[in-house]
N, C-alpha and C. Protein backbone atom coordinates (compact mmCIF):
# COMPACT_ATOMS: atom_id res chain seq x y z
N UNK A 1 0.85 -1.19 0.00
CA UNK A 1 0.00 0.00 0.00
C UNK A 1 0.89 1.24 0.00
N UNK A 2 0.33 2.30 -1.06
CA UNK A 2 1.25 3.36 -1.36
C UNK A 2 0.88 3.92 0.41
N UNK A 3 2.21 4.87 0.62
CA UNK A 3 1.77 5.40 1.99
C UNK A 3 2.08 7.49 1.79
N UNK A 4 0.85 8.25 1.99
CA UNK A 4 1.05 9.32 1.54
C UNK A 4 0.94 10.42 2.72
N UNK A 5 1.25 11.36 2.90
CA UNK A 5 1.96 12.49 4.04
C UNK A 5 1.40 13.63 3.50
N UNK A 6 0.91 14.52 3.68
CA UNK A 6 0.36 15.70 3.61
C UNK A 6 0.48 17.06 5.13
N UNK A 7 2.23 17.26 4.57
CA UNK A 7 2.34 17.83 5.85
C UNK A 7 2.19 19.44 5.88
N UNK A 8 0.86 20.17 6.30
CA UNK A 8 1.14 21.82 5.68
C UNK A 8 1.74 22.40 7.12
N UNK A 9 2.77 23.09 6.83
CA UNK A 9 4.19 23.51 7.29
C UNK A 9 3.49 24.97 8.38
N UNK A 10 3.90 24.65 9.18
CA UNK A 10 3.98 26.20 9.99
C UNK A 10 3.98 27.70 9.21
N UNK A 11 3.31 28.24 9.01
CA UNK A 11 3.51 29.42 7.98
C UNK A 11 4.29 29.48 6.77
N UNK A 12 3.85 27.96 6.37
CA UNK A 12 4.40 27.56 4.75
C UNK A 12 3.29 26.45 3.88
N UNK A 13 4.41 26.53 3.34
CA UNK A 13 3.49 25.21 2.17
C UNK A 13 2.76 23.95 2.76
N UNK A 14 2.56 23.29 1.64
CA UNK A 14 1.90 22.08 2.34
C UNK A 14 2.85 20.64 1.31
N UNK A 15 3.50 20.17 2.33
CA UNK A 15 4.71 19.19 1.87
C UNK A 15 4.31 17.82 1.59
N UNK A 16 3.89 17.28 0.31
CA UNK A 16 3.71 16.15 -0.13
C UNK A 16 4.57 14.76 -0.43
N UNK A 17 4.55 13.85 0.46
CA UNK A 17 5.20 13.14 0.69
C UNK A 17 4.67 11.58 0.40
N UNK A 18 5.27 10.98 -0.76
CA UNK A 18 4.97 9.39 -1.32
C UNK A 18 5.62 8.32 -1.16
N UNK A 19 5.11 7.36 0.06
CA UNK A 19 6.48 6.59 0.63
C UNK A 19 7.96 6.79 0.51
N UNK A 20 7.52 7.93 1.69
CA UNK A 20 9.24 9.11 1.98
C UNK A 20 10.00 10.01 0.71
N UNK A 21 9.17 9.87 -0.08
CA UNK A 21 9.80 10.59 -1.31
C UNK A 21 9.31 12.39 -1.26
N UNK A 22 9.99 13.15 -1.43
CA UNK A 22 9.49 14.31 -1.42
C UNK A 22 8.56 14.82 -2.76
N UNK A 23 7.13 14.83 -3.34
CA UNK A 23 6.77 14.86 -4.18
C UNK A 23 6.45 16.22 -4.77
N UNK A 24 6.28 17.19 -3.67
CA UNK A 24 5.75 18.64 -3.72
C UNK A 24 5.68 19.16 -2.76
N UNK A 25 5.73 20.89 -3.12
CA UNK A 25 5.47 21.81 -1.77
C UNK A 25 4.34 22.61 -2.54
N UNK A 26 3.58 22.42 -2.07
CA UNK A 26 1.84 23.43 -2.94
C UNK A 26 2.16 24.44 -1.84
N UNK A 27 1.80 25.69 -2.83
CA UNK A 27 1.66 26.98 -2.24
C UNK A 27 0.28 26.87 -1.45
N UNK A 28 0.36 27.47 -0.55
CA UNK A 28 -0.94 28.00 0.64
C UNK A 28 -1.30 29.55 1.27
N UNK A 29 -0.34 30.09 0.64
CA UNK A 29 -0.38 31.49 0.16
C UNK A 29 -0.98 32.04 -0.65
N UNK A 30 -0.98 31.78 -1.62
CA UNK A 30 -1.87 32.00 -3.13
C UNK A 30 -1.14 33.47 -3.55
N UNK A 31 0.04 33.39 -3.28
CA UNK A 31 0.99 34.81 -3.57
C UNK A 31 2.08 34.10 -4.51
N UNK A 32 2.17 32.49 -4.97
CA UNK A 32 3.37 32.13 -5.57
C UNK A 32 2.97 32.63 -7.02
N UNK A 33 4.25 33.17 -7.68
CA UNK A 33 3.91 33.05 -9.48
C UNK A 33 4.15 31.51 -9.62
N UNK A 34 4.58 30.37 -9.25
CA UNK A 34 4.79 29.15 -9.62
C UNK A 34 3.30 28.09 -8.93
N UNK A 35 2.68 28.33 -8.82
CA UNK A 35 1.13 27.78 -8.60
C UNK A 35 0.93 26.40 -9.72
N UNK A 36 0.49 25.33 -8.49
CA UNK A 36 0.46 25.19 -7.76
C UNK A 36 1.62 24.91 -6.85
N UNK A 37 2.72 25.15 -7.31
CA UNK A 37 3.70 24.83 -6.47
C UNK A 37 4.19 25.92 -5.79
N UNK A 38 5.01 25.93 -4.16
CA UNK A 38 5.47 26.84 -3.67
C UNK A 38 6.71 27.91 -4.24
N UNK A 39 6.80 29.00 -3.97
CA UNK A 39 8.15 29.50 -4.85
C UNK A 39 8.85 30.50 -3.56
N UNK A 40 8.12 30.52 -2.22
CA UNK A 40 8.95 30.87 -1.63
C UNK A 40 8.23 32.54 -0.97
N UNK A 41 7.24 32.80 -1.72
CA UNK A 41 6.48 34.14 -1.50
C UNK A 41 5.64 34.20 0.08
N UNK A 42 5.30 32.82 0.39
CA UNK A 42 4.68 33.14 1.76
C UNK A 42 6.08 33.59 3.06
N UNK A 43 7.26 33.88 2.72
CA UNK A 43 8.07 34.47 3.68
C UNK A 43 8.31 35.92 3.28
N UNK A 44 8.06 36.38 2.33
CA UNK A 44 8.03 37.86 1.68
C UNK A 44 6.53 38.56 2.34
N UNK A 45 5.98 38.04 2.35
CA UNK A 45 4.16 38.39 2.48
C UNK A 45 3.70 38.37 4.26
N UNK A 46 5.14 37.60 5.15
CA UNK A 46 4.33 36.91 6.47
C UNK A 46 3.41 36.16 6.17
N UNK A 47 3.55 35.43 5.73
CA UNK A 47 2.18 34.26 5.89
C UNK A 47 1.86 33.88 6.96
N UNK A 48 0.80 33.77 7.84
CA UNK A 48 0.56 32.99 8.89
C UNK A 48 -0.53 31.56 8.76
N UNK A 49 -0.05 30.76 9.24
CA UNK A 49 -1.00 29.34 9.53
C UNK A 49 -0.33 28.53 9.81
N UNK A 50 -1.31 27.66 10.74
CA UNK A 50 -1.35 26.66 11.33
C UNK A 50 -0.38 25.13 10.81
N UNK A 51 0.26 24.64 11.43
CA UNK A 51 0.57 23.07 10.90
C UNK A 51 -0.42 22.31 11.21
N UNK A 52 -0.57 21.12 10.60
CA UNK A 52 -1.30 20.03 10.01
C UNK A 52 -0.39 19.07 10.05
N UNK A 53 -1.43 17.58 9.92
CA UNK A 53 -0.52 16.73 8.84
C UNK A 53 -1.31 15.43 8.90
N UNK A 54 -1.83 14.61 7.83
CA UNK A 54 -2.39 13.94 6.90
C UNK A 54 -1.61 12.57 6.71
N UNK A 55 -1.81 11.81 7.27
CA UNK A 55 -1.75 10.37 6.69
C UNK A 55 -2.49 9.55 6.40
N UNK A 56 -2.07 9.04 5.38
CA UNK A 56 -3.28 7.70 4.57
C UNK A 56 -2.31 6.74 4.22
């Protein structure tokens, strides 16, 4: 069974993870020009939110 991680980061992205493989960082900002992926804009902006994290 694939095993998948959905970890959204302390005032960052949300870190996608596929039996330990790093697969993605999705923006949660909605300030990246690289959408859906992170580019680094939620530390320019202060982003604030919460961590999470998702296993299946």
């Amino acid at each position: 069974m694939v095993k998948v991680i959905i970890h959204a980061m302390k005032d960052g992205p949300c870190i996608v993870n596929v039996d330990g493989t790093k697969i993605a960082a999705l923006c949660r900002c909605g300030v990246s020009n690289k959408k859906p992926h992170c580019d680094g804009s939620h530390a320019k902006i202060s982003f604030k939110a919460d961590e999470a994290k998702i296993e299946s």
